[in-house]
N, C-alpha and C. Protein backbone atom coordinates (compact mmCIF):
# COMPACT_ATOMS: atom_id res chain seq x y z
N UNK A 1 2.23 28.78 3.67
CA UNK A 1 1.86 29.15 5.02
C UNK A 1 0.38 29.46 5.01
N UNK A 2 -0.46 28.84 6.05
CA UNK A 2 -1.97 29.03 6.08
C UNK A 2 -2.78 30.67 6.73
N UNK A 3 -3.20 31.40 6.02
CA UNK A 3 -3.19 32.45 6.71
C UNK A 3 -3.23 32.89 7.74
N UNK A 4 -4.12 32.41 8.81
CA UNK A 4 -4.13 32.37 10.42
C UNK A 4 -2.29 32.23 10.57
N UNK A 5 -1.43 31.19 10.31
CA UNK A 5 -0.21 31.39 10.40
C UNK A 5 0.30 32.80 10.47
N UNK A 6 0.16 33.26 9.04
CA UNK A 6 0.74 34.39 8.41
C UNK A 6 0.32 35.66 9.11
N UNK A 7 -0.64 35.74 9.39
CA UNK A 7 -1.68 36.80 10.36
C UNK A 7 -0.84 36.97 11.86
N UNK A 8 -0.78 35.88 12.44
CA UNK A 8 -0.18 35.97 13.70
C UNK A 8 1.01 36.12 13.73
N UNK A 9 2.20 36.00 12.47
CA UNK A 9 3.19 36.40 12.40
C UNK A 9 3.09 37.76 12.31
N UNK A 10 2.77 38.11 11.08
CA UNK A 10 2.60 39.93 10.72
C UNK A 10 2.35 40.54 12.11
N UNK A 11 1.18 40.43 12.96
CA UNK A 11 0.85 40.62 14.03
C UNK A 11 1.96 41.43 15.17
N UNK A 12 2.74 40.05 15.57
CA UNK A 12 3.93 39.93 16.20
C UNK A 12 5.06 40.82 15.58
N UNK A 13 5.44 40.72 14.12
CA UNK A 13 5.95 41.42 13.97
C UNK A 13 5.65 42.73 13.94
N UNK A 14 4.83 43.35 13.78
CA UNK A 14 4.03 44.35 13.83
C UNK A 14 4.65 45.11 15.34
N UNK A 15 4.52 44.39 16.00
CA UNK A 15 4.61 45.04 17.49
C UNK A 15 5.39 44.52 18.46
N UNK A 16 6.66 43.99 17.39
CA UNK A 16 7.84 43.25 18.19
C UNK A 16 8.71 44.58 18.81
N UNK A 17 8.73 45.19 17.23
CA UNK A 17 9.93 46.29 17.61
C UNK A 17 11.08 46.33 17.50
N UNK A 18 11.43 44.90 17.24
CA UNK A 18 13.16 44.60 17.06
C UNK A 18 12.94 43.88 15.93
N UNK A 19 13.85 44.36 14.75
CA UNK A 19 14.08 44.09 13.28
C UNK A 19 14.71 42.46 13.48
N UNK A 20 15.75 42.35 14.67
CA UNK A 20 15.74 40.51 14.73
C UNK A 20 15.16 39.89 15.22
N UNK A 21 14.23 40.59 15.99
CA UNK A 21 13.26 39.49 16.00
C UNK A 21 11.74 39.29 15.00
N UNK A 22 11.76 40.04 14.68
CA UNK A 22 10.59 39.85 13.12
C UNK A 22 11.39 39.30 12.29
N UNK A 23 12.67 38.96 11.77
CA UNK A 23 13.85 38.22 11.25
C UNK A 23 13.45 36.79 11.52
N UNK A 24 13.49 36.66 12.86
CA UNK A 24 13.50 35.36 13.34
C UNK A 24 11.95 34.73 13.62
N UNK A 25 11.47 35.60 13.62
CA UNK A 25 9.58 34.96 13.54
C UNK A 25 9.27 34.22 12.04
N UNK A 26 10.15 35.35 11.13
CA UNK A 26 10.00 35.27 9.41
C UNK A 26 10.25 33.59 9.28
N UNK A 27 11.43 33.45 10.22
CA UNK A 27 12.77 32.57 9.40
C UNK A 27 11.50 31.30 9.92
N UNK A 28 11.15 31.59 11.46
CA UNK A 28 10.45 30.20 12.39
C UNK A 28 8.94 29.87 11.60
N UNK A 29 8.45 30.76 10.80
CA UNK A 29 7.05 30.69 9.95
C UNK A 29 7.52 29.92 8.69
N UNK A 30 9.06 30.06 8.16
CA UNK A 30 9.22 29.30 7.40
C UNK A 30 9.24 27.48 7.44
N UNK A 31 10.23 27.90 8.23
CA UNK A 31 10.39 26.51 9.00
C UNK A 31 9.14 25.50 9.83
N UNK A 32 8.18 26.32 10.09
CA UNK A 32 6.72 25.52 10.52
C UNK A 32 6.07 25.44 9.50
N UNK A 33 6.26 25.96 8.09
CA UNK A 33 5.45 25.90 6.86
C UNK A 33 6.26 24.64 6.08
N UNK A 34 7.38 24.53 6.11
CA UNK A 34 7.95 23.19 5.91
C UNK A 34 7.22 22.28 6.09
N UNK A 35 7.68 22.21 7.70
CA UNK A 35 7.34 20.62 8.30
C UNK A 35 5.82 20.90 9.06
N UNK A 36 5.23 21.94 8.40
CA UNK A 36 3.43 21.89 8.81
C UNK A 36 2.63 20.52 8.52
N UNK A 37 3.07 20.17 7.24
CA UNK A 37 2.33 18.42 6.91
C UNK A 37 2.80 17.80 7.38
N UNK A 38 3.98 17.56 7.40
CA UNK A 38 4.15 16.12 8.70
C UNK A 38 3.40 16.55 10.21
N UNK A 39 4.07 17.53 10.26
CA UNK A 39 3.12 17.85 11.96
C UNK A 39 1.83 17.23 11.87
N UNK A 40 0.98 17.88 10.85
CA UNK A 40 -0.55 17.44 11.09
C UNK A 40 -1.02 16.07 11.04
N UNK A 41 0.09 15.55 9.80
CA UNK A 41 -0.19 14.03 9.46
C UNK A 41 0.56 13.28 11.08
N UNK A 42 1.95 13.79 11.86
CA UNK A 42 1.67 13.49 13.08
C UNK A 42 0.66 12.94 13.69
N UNK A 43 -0.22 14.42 13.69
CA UNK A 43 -1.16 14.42 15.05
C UNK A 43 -2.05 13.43 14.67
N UNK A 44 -2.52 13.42 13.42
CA UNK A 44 -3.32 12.07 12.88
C UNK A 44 -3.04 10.72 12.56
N UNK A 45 -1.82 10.63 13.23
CA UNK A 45 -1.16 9.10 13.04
C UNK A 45 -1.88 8.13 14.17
N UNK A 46 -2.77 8.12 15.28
CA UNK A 46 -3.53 7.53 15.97
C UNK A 46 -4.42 7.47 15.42
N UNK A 47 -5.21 7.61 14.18
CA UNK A 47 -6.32 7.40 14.06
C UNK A 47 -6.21 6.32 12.72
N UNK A 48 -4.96 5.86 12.62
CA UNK A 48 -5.50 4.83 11.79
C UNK A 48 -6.53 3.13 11.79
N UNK A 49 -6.55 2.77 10.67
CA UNK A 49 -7.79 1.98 10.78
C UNK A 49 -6.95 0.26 10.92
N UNK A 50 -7.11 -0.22 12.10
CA UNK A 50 -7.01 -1.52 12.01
C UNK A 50 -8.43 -2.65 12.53
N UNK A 51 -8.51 -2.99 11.61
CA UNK A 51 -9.62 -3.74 11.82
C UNK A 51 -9.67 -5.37 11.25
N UNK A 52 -9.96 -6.01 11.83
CA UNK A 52 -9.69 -7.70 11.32
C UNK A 52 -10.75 -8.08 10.07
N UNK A 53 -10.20 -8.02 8.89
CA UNK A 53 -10.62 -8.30 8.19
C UNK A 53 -11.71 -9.78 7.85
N UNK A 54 -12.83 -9.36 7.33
CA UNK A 54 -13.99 -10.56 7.23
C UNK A 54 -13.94 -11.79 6.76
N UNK A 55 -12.88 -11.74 5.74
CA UNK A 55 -12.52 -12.53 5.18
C UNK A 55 -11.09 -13.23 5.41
N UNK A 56 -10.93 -14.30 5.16
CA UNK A 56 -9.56 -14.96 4.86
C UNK A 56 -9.14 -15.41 4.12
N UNK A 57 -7.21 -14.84 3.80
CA UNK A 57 -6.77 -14.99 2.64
C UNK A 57 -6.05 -16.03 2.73
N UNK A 58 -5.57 -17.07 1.90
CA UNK A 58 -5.05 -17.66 1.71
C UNK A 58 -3.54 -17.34 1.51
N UNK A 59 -2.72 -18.63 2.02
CA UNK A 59 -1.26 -17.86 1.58
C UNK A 59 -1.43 -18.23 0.42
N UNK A 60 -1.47 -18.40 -0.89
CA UNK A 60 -0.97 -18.44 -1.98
C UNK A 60 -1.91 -16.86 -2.66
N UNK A 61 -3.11 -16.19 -1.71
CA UNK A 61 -3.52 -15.40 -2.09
C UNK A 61 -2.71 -13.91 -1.74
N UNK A 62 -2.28 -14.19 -0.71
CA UNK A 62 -1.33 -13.10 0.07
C UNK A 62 0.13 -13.03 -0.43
N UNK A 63 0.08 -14.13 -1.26
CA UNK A 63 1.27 -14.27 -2.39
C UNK A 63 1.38 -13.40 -3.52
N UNK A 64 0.38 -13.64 -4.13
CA UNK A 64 -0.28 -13.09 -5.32
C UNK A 64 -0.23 -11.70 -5.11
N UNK A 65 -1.02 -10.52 -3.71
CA UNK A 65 -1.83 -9.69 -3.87
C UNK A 65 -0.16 -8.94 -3.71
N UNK A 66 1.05 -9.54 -2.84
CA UNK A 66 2.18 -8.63 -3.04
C UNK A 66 2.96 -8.50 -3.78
N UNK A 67 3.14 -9.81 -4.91
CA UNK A 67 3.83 -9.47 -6.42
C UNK A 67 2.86 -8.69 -7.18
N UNK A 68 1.78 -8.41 -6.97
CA UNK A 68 0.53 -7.55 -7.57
C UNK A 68 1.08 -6.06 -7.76
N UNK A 69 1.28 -5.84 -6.01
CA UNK A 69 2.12 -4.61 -5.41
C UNK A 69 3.06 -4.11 -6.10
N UNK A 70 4.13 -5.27 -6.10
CA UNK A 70 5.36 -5.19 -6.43
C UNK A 70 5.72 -4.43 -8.05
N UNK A 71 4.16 -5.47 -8.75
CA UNK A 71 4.42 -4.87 -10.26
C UNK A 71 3.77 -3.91 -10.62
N UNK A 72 2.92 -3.23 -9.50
CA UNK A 72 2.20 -2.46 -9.78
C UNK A 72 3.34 -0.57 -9.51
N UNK A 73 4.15 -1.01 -8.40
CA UNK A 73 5.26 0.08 -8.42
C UNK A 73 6.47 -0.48 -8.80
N UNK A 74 6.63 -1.41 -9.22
CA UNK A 74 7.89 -1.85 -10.67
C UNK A 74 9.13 -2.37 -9.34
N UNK A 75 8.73 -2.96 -8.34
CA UNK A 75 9.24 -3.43 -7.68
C UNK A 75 10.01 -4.88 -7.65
N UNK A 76 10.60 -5.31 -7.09
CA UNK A 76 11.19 -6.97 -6.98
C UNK A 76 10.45 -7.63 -6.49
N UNK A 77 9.30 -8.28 -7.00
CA UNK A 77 8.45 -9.45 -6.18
C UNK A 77 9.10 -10.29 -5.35
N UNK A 78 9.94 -10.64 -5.47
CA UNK A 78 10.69 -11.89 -4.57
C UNK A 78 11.35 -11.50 -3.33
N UNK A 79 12.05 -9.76 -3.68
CA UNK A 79 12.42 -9.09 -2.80
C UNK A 79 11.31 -8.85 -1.70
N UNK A 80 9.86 -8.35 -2.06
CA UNK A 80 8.75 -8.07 -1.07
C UNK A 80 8.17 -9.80 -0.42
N UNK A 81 7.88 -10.37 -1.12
CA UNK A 81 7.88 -11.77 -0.73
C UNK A 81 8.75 -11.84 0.55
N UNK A 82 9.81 -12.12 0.20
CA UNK A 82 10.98 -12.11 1.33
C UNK A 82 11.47 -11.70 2.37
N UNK A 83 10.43 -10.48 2.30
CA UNK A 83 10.17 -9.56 3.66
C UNK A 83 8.82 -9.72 4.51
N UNK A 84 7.89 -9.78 3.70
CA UNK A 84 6.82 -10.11 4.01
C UNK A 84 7.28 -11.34 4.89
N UNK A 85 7.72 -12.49 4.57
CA UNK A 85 7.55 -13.70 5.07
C UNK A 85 8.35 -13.44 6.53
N UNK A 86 9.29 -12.68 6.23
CA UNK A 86 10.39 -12.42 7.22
C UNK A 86 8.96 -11.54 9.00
N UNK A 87 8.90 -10.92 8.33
CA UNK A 87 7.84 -9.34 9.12
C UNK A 87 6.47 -10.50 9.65
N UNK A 88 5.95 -10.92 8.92
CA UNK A 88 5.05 -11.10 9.19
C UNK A 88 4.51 -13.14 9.32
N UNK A 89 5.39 -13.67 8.47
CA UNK A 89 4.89 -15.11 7.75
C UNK A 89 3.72 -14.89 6.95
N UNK A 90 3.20 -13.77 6.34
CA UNK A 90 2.07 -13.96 5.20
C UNK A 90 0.89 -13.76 6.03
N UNK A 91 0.79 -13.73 7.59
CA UNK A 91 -0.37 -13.40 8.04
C UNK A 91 -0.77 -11.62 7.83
N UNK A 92 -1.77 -11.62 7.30
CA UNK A 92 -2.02 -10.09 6.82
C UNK A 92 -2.51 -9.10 8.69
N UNK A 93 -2.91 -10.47 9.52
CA UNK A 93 -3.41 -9.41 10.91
C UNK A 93 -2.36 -9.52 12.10
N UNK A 94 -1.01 -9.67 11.02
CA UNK A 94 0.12 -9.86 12.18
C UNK A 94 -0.07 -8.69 13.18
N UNK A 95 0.47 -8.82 14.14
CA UNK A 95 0.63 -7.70 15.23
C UNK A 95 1.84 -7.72 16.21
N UNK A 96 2.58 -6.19 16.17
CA UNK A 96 3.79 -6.83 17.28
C UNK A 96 3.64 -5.47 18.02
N UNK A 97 3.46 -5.40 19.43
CA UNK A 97 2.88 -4.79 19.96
C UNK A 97 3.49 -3.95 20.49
N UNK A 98 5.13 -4.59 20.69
CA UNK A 98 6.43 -3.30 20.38
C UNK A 98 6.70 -2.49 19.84
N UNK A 99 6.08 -2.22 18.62
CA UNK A 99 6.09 -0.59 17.70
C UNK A 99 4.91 -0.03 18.08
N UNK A 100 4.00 -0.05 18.30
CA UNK A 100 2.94 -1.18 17.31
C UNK A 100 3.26 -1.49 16.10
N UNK A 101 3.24 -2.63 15.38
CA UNK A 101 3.53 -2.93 14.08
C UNK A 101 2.23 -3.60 13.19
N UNK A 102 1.71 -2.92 12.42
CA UNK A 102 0.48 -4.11 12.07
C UNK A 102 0.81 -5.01 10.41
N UNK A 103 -0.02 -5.62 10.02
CA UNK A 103 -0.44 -5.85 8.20
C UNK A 103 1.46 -6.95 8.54
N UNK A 104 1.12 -6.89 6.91
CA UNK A 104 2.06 -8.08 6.11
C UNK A 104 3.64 -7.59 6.38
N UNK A 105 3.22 -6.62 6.24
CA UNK A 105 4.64 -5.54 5.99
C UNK A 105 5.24 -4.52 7.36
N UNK A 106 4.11 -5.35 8.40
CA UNK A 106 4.33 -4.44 9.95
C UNK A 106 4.93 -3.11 10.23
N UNK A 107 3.25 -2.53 9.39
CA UNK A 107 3.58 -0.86 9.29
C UNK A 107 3.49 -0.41 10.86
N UNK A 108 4.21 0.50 11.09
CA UNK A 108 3.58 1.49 12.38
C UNK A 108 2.43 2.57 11.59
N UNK A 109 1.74 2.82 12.56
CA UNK A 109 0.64 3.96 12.27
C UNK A 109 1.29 5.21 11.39
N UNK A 110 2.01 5.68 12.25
CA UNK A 110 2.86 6.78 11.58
C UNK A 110 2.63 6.48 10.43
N UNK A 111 3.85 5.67 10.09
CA UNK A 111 4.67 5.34 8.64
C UNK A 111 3.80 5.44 7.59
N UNK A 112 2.62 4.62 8.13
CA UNK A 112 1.90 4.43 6.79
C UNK A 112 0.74 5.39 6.40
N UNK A 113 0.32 6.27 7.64
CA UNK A 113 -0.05 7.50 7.22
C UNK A 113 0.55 8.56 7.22
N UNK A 114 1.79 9.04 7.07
CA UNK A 114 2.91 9.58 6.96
C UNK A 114 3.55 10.00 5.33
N UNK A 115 3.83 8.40 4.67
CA UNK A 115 4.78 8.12 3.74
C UNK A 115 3.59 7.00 2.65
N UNK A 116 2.53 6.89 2.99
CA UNK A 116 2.03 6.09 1.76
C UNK A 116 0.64 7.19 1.42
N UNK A 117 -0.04 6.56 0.33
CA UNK A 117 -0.92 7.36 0.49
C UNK A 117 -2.33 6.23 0.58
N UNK A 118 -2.43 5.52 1.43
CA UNK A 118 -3.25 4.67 1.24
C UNK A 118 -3.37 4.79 2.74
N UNK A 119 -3.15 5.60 3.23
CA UNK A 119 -3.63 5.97 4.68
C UNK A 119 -4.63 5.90 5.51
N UNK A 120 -5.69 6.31 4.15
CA UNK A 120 -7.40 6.05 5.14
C UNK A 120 -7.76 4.56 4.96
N UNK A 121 -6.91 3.60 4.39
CA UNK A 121 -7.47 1.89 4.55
C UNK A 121 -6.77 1.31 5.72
N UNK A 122 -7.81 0.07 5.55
CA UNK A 122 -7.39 -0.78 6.59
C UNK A 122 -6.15 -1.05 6.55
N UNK A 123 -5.02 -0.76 7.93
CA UNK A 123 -3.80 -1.37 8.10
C UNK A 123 -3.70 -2.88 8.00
N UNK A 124 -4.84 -3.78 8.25
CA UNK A 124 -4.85 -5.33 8.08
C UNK A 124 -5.08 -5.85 6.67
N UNK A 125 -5.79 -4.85 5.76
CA UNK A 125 -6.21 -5.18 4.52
C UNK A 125 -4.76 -5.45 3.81
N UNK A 126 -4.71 -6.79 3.58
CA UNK A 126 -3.57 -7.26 2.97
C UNK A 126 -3.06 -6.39 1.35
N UNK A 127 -4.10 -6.15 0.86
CA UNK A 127 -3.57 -5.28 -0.43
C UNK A 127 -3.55 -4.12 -0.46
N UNK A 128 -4.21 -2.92 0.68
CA UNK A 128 -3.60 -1.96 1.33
C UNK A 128 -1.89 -1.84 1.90
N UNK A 129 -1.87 -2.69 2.86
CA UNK A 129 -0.38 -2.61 3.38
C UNK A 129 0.38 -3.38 2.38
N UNK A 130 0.25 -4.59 1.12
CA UNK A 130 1.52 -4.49 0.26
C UNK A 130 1.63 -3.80 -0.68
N UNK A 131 0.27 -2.63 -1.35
CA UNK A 131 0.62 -1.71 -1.66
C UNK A 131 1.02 -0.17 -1.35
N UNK A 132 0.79 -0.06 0.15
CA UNK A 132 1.70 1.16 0.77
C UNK A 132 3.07 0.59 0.93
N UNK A 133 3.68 -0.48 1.09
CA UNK A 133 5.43 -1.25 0.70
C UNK A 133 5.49 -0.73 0.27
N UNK A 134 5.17 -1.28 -1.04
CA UNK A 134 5.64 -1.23 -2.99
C UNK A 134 5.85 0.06 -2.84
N UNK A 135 4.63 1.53 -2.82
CA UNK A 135 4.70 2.79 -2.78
C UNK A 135 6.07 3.49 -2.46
N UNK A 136 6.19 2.85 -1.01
CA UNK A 136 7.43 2.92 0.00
C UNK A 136 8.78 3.03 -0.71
N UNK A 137 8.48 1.72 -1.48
CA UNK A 137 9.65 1.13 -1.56
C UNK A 137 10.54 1.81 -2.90
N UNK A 138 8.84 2.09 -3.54
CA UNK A 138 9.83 2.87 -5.01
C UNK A 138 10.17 4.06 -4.87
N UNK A 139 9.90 4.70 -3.71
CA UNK A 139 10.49 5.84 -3.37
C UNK A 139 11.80 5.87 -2.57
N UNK A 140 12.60 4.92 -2.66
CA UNK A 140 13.74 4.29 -1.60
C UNK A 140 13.60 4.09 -0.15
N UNK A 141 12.25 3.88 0.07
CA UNK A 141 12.14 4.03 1.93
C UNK A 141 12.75 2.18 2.28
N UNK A 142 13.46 1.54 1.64
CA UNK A 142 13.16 0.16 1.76
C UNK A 142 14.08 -0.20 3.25
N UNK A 143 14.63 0.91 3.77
CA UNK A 143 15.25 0.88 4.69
C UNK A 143 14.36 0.60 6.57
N UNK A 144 13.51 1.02 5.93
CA UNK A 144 12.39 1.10 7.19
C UNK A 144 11.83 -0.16 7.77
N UNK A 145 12.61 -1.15 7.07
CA UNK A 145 12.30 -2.53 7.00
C UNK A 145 13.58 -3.49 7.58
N UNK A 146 13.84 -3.79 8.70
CA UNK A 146 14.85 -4.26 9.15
C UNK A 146 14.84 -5.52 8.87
N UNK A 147 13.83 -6.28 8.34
CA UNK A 147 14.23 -7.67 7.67
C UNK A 147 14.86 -7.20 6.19
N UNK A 148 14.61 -6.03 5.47
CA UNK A 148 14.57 -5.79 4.42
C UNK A 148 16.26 -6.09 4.27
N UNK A 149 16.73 -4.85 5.87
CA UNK A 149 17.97 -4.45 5.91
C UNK A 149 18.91 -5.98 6.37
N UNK A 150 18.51 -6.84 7.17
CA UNK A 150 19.35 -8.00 6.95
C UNK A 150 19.29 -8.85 6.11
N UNK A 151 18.44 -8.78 5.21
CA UNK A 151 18.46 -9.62 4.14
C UNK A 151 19.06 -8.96 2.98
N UNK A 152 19.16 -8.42 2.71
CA UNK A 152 19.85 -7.46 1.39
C UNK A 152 20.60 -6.14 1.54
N UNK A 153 20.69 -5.79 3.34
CA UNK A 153 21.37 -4.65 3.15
C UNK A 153 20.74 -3.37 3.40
N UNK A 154 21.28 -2.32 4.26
CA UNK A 154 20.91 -1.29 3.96
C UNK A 154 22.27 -0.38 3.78
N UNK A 155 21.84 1.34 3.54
CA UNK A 155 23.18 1.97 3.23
C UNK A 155 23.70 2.58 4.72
């Protein structure tokens, strides 16, 4: 808990007066000290970076850079391949404007500053977004991926 937190609790409790409710300030300081990082990473989920990259990759390069991914978090290359192609066809500046969804792997903003840690790169940078996947993926998020989930399943 960040002290300004902790301060304005004590505070309150200080001059609540009722033992359940300094109980329940205790219990609600816990519970905002939990989910305090997602909150913030929340509020900063609009500010990620999409920008059209200068260069162009080739598909056999956008091939490469996600079995790269894949072996770099001990992943199934063929499995990310297979999604990729599904999400996106290999274009790294896909866009679907219904989530927003961006990159290979049609992150939402959230997600990928949320759950990867490659947050401050470009969402279009093709080896940014197949290595926030891979990241993803070895942590079991592979669910977040609804091509993932009709092609192989989810639980």
């Amino acid at each position: 808990m960040d002290s300004e937190r902790f301060d304005r609790i004590a505070k309150t409790m200080a001059t609540s007066g009722s033992r359940r409710r300094a109980l329940g300030l205790v219990f609600a300081g816990g519970i905002a000290t939990a989910m305090g990082g997602l909150r913030a990473k929340d509020a900063s989920a609009a500010t990620c970076k999409v920008v059209t990259p200068t260069r162009v990759y080739t598909r056999a390069e956008v091939k490469q850079i996600i079995r790269d991914a894949a072996a770099q978090y001990g992943q199934k290359p063929d499995e990310m391949l297979a999604v990729a192609k599904c999400e996106s066809s290999f274009v790294p500046t896909a866009y679907n404007a219904s989530g927003p969804y961006y990159g290979l792997f049609q992150f939402l903003c959230s997600t990928f500053k949320d759950f990867t840690p490659y947050d401050n790169r470009n969402l279009y940078n093709p080896k940014a977004n197949a290595l926030a996947a891979a990241y993803m993926w070895s942590k079991g998020y592979q669910n977040h991926w609804s091509c993932y989930c009709m092609i192989y399943g989810c639980p």
